[in-house]
C-alpha atoms as a PDB file:
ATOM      1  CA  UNK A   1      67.445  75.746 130.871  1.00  0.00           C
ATOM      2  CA  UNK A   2      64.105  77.456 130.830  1.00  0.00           C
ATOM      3  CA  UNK A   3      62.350  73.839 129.570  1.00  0.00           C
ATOM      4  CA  UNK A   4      64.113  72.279 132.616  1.00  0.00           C
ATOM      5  CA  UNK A   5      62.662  75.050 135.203  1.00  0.00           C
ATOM      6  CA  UNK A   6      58.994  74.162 133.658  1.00  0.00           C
ATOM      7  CA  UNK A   7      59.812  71.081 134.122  1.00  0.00           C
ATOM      8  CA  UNK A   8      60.635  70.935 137.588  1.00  0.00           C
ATOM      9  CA  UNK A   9      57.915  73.743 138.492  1.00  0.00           C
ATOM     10  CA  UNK A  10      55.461  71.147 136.889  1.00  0.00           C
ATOM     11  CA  UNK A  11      56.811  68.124 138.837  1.00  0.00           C
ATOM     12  CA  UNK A  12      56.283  70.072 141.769  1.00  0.00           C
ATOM     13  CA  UNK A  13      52.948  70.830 141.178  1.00  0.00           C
ATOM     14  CA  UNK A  14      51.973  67.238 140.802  1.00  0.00           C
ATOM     15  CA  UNK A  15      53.271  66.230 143.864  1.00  0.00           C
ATOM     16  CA  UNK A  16      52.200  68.720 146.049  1.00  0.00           C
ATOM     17  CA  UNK A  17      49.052  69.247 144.530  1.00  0.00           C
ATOM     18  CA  UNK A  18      46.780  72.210 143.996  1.00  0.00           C
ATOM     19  CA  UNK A  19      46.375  74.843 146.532  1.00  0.00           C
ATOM     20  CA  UNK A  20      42.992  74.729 148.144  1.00  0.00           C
ATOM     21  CA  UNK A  21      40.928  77.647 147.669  1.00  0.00           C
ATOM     22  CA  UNK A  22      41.891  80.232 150.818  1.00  0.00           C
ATOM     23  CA  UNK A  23      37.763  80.224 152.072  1.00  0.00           C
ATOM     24  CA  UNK A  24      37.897  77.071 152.474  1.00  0.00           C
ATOM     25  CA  UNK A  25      40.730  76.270 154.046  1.00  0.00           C
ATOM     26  CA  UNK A  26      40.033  78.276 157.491  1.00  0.00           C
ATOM     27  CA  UNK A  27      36.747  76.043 157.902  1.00  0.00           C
ATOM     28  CA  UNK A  28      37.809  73.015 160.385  1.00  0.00           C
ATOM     29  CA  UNK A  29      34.314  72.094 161.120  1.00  0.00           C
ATOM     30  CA  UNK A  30      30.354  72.829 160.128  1.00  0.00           C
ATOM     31  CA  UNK A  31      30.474  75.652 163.404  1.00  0.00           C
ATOM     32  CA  UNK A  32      33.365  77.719 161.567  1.00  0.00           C
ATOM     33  CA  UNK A  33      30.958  77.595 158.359  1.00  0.00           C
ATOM     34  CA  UNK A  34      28.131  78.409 160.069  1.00  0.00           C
ATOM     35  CA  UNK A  35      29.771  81.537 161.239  1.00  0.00           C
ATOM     36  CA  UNK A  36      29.986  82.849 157.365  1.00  0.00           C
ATOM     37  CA  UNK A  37      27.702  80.848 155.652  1.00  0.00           C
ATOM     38  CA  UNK A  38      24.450  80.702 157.871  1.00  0.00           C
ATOM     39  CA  UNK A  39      22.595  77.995 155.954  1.00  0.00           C
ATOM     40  CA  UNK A  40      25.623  76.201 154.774  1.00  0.00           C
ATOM     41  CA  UNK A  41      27.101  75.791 151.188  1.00  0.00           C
ATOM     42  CA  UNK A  42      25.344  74.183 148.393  1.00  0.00           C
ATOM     43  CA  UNK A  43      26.811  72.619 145.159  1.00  0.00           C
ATOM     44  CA  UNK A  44      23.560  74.315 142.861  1.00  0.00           C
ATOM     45  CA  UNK A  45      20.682  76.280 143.011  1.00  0.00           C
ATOM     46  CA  UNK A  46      18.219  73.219 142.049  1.00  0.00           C
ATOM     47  CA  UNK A  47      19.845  71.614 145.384  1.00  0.00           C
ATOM     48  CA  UNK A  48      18.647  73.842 147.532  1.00  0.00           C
ATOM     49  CA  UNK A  49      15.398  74.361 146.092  1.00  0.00           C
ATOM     50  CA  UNK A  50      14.592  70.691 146.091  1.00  0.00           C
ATOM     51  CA  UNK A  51      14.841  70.156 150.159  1.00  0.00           C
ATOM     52  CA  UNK A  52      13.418  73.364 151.312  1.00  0.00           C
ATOM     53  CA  UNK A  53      14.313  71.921 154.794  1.00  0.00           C
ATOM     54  CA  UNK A  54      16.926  74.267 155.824  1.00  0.00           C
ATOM     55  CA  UNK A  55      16.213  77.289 158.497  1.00  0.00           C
ATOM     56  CA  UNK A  56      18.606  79.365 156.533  1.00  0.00           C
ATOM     57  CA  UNK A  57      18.511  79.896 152.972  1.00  0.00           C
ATOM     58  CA  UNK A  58      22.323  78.093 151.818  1.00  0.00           C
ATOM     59  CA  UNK A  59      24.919  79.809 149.928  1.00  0.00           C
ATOM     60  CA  UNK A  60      25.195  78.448 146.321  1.00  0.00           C
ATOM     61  CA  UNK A  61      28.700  77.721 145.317  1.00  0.00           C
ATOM     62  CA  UNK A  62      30.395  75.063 143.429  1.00  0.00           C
ATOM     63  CA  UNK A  63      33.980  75.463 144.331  1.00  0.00           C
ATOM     64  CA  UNK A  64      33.657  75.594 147.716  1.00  0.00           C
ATOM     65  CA  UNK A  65      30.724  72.770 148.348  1.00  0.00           C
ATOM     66  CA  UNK A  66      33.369  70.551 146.197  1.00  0.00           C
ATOM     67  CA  UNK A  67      35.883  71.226 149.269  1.00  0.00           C
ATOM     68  CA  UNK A  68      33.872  71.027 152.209  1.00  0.00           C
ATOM     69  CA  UNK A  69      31.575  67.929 150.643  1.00  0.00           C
ATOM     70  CA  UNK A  70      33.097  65.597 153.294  1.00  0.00           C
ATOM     71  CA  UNK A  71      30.825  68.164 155.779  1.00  0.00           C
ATOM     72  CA  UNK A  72      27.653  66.793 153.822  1.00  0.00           C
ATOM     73  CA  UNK A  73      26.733  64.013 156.111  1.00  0.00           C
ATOM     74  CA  UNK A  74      23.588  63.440 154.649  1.00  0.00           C
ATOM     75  CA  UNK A  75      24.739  63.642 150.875  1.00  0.00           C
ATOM     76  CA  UNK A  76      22.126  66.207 150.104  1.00  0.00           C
ATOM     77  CA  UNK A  77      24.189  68.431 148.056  1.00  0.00           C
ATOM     78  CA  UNK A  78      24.207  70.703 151.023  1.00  0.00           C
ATOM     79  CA  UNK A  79      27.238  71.139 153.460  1.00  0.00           C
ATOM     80  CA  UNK A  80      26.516  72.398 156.848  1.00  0.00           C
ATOM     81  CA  UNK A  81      23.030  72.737 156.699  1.00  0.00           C
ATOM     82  CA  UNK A  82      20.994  74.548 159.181  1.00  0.00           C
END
């Protein structure tokens, strides 16, 4: 019984998927994350060092760059940058 539970919680899982982080979720577009996250969201510290074109210094943080990277239009490594 309990093997068959796991089982089925585990099947579950795979076809829903993973829950996206919470943050990131509420952002629809680059204005929402520009509310919180003034200069954006970069994947690494050496990313944002390496432009130095943004007004606003980004916020460095894997997790959520990897979930709003379709919001990097110029493939920087920075999301929303401003």
């Amino acid at each position: 019984m309990r093997n068959s539970i796991a089982a089925a919680l585990l099947a579950t899982l795979l076809v829903v998927g993973a829950p996206m982080p919470a943050e990131a979720s509420k952002f629809k577009n680059c204005t929402a994350v520009n509310k919180v996250h003034k200069g954006g969201v970069a994947k690494s510290a050496e990313t944002v060092n390496a432009g130095g074109k943004t007004k606003n210094q980004p916020t460095v943080d894997a997790k959520l760059y990897k979930t709003l990277k379709s919001m990097d239009r110029d493939k920087d490594g920075i999301a929303c940058e401003k």
